[in-house]
C-alpha atoms as a PDB file:
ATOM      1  CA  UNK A   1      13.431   4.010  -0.021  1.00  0.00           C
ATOM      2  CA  UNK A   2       9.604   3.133  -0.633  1.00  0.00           C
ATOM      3  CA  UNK A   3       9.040   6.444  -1.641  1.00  0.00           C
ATOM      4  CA  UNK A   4      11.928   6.797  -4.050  1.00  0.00           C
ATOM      5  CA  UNK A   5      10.762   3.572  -5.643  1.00  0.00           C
ATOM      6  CA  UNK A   6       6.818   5.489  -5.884  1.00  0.00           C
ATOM      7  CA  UNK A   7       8.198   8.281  -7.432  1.00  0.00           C
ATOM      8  CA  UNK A   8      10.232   6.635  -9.459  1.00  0.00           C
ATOM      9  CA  UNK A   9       7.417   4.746 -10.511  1.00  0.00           C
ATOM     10  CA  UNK A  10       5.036   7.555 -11.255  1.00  0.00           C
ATOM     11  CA  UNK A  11       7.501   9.710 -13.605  1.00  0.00           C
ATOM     12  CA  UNK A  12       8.398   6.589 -15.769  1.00  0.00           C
ATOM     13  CA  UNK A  13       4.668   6.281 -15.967  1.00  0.00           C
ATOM     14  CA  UNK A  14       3.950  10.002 -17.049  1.00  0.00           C
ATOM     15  CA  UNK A  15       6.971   9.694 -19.522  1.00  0.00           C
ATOM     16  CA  UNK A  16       6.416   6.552 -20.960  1.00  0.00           C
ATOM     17  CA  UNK A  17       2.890   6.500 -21.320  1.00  0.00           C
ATOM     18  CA  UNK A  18       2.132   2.874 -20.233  1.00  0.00           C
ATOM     19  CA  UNK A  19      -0.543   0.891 -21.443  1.00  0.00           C
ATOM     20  CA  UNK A  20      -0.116  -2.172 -19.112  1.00  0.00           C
ATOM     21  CA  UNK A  21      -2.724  -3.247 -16.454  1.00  0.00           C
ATOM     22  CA  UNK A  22      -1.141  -2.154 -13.484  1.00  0.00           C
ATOM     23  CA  UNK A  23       0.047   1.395 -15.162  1.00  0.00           C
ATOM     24  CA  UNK A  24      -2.874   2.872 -17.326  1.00  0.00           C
ATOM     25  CA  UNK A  25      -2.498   5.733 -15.452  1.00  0.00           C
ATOM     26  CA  UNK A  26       0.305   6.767 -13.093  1.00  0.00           C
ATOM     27  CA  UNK A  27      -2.326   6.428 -10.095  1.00  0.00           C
ATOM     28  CA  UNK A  28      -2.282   2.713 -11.014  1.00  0.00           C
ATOM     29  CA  UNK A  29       1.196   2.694 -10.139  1.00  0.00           C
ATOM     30  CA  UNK A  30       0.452   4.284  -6.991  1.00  0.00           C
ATOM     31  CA  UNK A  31      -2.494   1.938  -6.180  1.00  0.00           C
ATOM     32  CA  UNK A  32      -0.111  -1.294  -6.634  1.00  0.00           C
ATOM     33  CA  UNK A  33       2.351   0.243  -4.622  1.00  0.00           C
ATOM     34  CA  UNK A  34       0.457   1.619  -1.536  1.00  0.00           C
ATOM     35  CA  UNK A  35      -0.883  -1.908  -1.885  1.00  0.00           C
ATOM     36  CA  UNK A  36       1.731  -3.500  -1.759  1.00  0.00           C
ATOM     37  CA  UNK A  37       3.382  -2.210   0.930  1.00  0.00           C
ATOM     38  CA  UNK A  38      -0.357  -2.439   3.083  1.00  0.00           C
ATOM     39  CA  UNK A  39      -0.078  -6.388   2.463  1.00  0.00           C
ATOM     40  CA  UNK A  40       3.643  -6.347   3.102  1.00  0.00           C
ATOM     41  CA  UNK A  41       2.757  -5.405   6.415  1.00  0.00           C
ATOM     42  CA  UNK A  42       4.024  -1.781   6.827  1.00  0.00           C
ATOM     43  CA  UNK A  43       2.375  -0.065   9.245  1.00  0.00           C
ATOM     44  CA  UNK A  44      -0.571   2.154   8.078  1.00  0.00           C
ATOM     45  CA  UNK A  45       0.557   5.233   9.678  1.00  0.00           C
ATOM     46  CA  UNK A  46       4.252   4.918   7.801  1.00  0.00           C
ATOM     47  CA  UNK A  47       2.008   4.052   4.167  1.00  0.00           C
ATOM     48  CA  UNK A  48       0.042   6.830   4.760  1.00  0.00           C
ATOM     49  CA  UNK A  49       2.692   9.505   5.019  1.00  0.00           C
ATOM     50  CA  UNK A  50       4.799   8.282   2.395  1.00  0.00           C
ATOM     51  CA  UNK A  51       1.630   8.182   0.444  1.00  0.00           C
ATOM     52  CA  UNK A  52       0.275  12.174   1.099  1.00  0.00           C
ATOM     53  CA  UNK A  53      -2.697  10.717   3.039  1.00  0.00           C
ATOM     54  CA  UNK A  54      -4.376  10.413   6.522  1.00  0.00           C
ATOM     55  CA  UNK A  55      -4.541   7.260   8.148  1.00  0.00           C
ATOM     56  CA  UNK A  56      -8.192   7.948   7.824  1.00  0.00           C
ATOM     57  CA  UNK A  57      -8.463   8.082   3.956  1.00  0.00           C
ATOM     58  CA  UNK A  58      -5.986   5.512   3.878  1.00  0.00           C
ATOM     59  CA  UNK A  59      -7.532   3.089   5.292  1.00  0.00           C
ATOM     60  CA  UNK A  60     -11.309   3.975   3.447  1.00  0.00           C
ATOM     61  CA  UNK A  61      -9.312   3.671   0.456  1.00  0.00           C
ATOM     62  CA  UNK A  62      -7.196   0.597   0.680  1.00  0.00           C
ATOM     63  CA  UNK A  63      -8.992  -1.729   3.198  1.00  0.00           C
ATOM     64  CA  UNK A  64     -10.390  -3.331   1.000  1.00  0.00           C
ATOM     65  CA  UNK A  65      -6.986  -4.322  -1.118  1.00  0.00           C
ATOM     66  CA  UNK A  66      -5.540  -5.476   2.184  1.00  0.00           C
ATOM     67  CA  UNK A  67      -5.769  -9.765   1.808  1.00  0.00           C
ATOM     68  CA  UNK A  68      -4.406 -12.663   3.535  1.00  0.00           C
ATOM     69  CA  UNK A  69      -3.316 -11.294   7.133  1.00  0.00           C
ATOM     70  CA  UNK A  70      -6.193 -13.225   8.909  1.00  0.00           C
ATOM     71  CA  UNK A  71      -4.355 -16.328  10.175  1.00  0.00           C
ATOM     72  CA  UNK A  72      -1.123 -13.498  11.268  1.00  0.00           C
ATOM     73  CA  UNK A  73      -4.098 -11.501  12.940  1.00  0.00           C
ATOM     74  CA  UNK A  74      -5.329 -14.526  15.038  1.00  0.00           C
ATOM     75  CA  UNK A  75      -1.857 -15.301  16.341  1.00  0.00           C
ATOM     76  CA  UNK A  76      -1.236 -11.919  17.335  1.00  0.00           C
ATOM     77  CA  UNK A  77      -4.210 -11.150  19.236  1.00  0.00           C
ATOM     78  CA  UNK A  78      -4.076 -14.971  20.948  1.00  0.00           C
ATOM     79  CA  UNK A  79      -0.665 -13.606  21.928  1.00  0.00           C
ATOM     80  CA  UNK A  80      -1.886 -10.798  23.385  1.00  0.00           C
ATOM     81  CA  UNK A  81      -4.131 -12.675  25.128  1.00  0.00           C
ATOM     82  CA  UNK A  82      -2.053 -15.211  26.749  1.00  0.00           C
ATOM     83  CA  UNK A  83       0.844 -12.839  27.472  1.00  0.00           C
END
């Protein structure tokens, strides 16, 4: 389903021509979608495959657009911990 909705999103962009923010370019669309689904807490492994990439270049890529997990983080690994 995720990557239905991508390429969805990438041929509207190439046909369309969009001149919005998040679509300049069809990458954009890409971008906001890998993204998304990084912070929406699919696994990197799954994002990276539906994306064409290696965990590796994944992650060198879109660590940085990955926000607001800490306080989810903490609980897990206290978890862990305590398990």
């Amino acid at each position: 389903m995720l990557l239905r909705q991508l390429e969805y999103l990438v041929a509207l962009a190439r046909e369309r021509h969009f001149a919005s923010p998040l679509a300049r370019r069809p990458y954009d669309l890409r971008h906001a979608a890998v993204s998304l689904w990084l912070n929406g807490g699919v696994p990197a492994p799954e994002v990276a495959a539906r994306a064409g990439h290696g965990v590796d270049v994944l992650l060198r890529v879109y660590a940085k657009c990955i926000d607001g997990q800490e306080e989810i983080v903490n609980q897990r690994i206290a978890d862990v911990l305590t398990a």
